[in-house]
C-alpha atoms as a PDB file:
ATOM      1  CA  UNK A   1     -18.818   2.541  -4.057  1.00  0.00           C
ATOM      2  CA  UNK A   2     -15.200   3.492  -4.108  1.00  0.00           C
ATOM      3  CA  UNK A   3     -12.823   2.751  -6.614  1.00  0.00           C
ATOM      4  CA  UNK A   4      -8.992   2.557  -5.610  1.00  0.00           C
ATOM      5  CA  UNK A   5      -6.496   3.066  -8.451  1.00  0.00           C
ATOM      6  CA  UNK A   6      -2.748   2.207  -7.389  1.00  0.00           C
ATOM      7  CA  UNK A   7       0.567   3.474  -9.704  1.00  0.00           C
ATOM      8  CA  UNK A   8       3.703   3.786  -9.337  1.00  0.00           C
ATOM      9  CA  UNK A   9       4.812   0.642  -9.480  1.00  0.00           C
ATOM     10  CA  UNK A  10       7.761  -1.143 -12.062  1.00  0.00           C
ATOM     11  CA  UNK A  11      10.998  -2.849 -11.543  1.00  0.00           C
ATOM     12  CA  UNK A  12      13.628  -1.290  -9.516  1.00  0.00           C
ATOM     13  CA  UNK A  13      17.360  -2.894  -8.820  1.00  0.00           C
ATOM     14  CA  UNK A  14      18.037  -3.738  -4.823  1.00  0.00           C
ATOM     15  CA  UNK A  15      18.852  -1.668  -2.627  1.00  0.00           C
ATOM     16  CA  UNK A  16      16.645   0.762  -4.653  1.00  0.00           C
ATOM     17  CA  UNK A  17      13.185   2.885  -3.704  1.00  0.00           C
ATOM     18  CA  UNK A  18       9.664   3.214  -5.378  1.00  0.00           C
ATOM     19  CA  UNK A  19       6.790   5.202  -4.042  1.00  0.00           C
ATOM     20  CA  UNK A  20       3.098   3.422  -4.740  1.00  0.00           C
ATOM     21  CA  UNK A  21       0.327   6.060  -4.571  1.00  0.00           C
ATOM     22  CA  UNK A  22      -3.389   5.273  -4.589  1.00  0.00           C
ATOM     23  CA  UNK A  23      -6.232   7.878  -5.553  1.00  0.00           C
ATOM     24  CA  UNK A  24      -9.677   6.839  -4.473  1.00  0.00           C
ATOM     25  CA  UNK A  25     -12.405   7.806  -6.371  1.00  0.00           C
ATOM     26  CA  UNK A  26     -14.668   9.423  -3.788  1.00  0.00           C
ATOM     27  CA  UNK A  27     -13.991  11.191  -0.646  1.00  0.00           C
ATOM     28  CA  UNK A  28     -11.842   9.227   2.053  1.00  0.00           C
ATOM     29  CA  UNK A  29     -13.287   9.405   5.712  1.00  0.00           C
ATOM     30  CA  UNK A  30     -11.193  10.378   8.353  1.00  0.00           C
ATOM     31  CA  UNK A  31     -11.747   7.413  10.457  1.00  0.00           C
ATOM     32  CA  UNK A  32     -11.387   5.109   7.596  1.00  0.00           C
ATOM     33  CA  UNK A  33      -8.176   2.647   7.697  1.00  0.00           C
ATOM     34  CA  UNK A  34      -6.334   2.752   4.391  1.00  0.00           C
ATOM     35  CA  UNK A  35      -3.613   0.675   3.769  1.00  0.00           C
ATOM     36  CA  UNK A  36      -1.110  -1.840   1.410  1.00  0.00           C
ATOM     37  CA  UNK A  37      -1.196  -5.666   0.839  1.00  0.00           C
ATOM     38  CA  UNK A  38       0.979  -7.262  -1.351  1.00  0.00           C
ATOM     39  CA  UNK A  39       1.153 -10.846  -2.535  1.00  0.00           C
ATOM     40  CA  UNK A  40       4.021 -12.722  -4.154  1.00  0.00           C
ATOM     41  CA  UNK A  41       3.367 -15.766  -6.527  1.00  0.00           C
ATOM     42  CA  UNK A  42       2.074 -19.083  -4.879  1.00  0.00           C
ATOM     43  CA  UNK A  43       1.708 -16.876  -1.619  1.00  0.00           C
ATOM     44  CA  UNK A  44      -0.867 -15.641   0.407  1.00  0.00           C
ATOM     45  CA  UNK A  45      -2.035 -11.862   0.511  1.00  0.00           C
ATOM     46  CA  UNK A  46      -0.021 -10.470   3.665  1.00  0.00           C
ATOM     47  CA  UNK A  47      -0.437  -6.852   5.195  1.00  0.00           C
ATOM     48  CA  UNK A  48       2.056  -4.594   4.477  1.00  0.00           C
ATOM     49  CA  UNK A  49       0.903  -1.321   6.334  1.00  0.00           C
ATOM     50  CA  UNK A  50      -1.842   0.495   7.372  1.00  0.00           C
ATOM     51  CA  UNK A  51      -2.454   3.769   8.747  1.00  0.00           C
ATOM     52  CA  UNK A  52      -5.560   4.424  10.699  1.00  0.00           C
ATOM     53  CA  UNK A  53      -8.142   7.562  10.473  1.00  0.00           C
ATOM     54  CA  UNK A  54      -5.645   8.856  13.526  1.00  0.00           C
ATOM     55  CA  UNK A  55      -2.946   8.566  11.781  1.00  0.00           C
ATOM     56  CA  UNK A  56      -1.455   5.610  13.693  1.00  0.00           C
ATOM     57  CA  UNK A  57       0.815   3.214  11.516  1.00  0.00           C
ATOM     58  CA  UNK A  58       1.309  -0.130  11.840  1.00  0.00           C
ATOM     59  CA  UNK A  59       3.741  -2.129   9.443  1.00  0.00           C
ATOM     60  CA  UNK A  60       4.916  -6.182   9.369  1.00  0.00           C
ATOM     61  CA  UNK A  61       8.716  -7.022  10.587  1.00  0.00           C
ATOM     62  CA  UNK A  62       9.948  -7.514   7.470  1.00  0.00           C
ATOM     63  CA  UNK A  63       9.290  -3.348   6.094  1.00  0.00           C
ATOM     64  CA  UNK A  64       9.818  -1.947   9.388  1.00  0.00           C
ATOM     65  CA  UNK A  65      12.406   0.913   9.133  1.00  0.00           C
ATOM     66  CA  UNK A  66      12.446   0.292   4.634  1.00  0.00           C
ATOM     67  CA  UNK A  67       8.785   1.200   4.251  1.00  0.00           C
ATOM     68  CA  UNK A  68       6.939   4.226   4.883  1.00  0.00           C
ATOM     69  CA  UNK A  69       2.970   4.968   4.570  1.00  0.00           C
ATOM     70  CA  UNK A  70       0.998   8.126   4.601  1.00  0.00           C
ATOM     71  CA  UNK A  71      -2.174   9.429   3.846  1.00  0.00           C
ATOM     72  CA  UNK A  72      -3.763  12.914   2.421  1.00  0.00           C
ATOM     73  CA  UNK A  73      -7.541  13.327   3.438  1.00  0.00           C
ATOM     74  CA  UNK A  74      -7.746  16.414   1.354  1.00  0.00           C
ATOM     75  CA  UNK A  75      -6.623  14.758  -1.615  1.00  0.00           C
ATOM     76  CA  UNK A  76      -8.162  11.552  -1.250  1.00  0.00           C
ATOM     77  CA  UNK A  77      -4.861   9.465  -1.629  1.00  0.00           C
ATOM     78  CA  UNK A  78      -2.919   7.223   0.854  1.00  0.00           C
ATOM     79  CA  UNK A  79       1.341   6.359  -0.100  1.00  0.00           C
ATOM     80  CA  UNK A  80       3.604   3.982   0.804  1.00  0.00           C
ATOM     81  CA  UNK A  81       7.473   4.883   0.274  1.00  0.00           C
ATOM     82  CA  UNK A  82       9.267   1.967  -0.525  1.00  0.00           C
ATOM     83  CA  UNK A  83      13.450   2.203   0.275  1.00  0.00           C
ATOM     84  CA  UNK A  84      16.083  -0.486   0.586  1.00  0.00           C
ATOM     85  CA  UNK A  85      14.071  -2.829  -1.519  1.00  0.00           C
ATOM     86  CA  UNK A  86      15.172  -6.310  -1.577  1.00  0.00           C
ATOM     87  CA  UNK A  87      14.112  -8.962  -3.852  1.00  0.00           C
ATOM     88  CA  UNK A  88      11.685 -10.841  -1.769  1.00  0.00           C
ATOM     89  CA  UNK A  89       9.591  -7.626  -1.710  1.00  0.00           C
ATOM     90  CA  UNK A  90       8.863  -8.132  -5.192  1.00  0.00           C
ATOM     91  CA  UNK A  91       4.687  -8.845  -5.458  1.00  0.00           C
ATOM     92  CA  UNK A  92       1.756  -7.157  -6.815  1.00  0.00           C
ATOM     93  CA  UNK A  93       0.760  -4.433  -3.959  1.00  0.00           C
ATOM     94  CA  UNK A  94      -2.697  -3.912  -3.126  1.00  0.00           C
ATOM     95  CA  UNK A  95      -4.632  -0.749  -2.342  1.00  0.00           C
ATOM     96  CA  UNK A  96      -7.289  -1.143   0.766  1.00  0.00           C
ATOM     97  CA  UNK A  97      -9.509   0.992   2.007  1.00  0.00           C
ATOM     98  CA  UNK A  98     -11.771   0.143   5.323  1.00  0.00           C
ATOM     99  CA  UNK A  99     -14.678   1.519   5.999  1.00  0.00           C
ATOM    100  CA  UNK A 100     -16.218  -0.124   9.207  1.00  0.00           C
ATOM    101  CA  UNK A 101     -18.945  -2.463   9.382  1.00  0.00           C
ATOM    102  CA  UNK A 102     -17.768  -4.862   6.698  1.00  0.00           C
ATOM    103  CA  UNK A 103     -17.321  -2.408   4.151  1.00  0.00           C
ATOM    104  CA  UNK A 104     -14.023  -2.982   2.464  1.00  0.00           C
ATOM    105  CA  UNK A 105     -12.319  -1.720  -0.968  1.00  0.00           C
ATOM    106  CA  UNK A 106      -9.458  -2.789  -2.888  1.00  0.00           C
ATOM    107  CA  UNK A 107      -7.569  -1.847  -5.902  1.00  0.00           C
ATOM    108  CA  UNK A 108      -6.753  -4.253  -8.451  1.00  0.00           C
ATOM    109  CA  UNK A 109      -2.842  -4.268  -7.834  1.00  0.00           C
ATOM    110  CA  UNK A 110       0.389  -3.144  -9.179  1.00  0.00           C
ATOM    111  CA  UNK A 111       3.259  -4.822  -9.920  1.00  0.00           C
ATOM    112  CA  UNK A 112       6.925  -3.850  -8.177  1.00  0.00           C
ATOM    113  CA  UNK A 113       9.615  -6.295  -8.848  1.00  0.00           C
ATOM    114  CA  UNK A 114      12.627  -5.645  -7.516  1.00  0.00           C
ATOM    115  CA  UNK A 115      15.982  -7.368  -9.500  1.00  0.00           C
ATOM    116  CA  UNK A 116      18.815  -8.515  -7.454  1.00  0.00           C
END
């Protein structure tokens, strides 16, 4: 079992930046997938980013260019830089962690609103 703590998030004006960070409690793999999700009230859970064990990054239209995630192996911790926030970014971001065959961990969310 793996435990996924997230921090860094608050409230932040627009046009501002926050970094999330999430510390896992046990070793991350190098082939596992790590990523964000965030969801905003009354909405569904949407991907945000991931990075894969290669280090290949994918991230949805909307953060492209804003948003930017990494990952330390050594430390067991995977980021996601946050610029140019706008106010529809506000949601509570989830930590994820996949592990291949169905084995799948999550954080239990932080809060970033972002005030226009």
């Amino acid at each position: 079992q793996v435990q996924l703590v997230e921090s860094g998030g608050g409230l932040v004006q627009a046009g501002g930046s926050l970094r999330l960070s999430c510390a896992a409690s046990r070793g991350i793999f190098v082939t596992d997938t790590m990523g964000w999700y965030r969801q905003a009230p009354g909405q569904e859970r949407e991907l945000v980013a991931f990075i894969a064990g290669g280090g290949r990054t994918t991230y949805v239209d909307s953060v492209k260019g804003r948003f930017t995630i990494s990952r330390d192996n050594a430390k067991n911790t995977v980021s996601l830089q946050m610029n140019s926030l706008r106010p529809e970014d506000t949601a509570v971001y989830y930590c994820y962690l996949g592990r291949g065959g169905g084995i799948n961990y999550w954080g239990k969310g932080i809060v970033v609103t972002v005030s226009s």
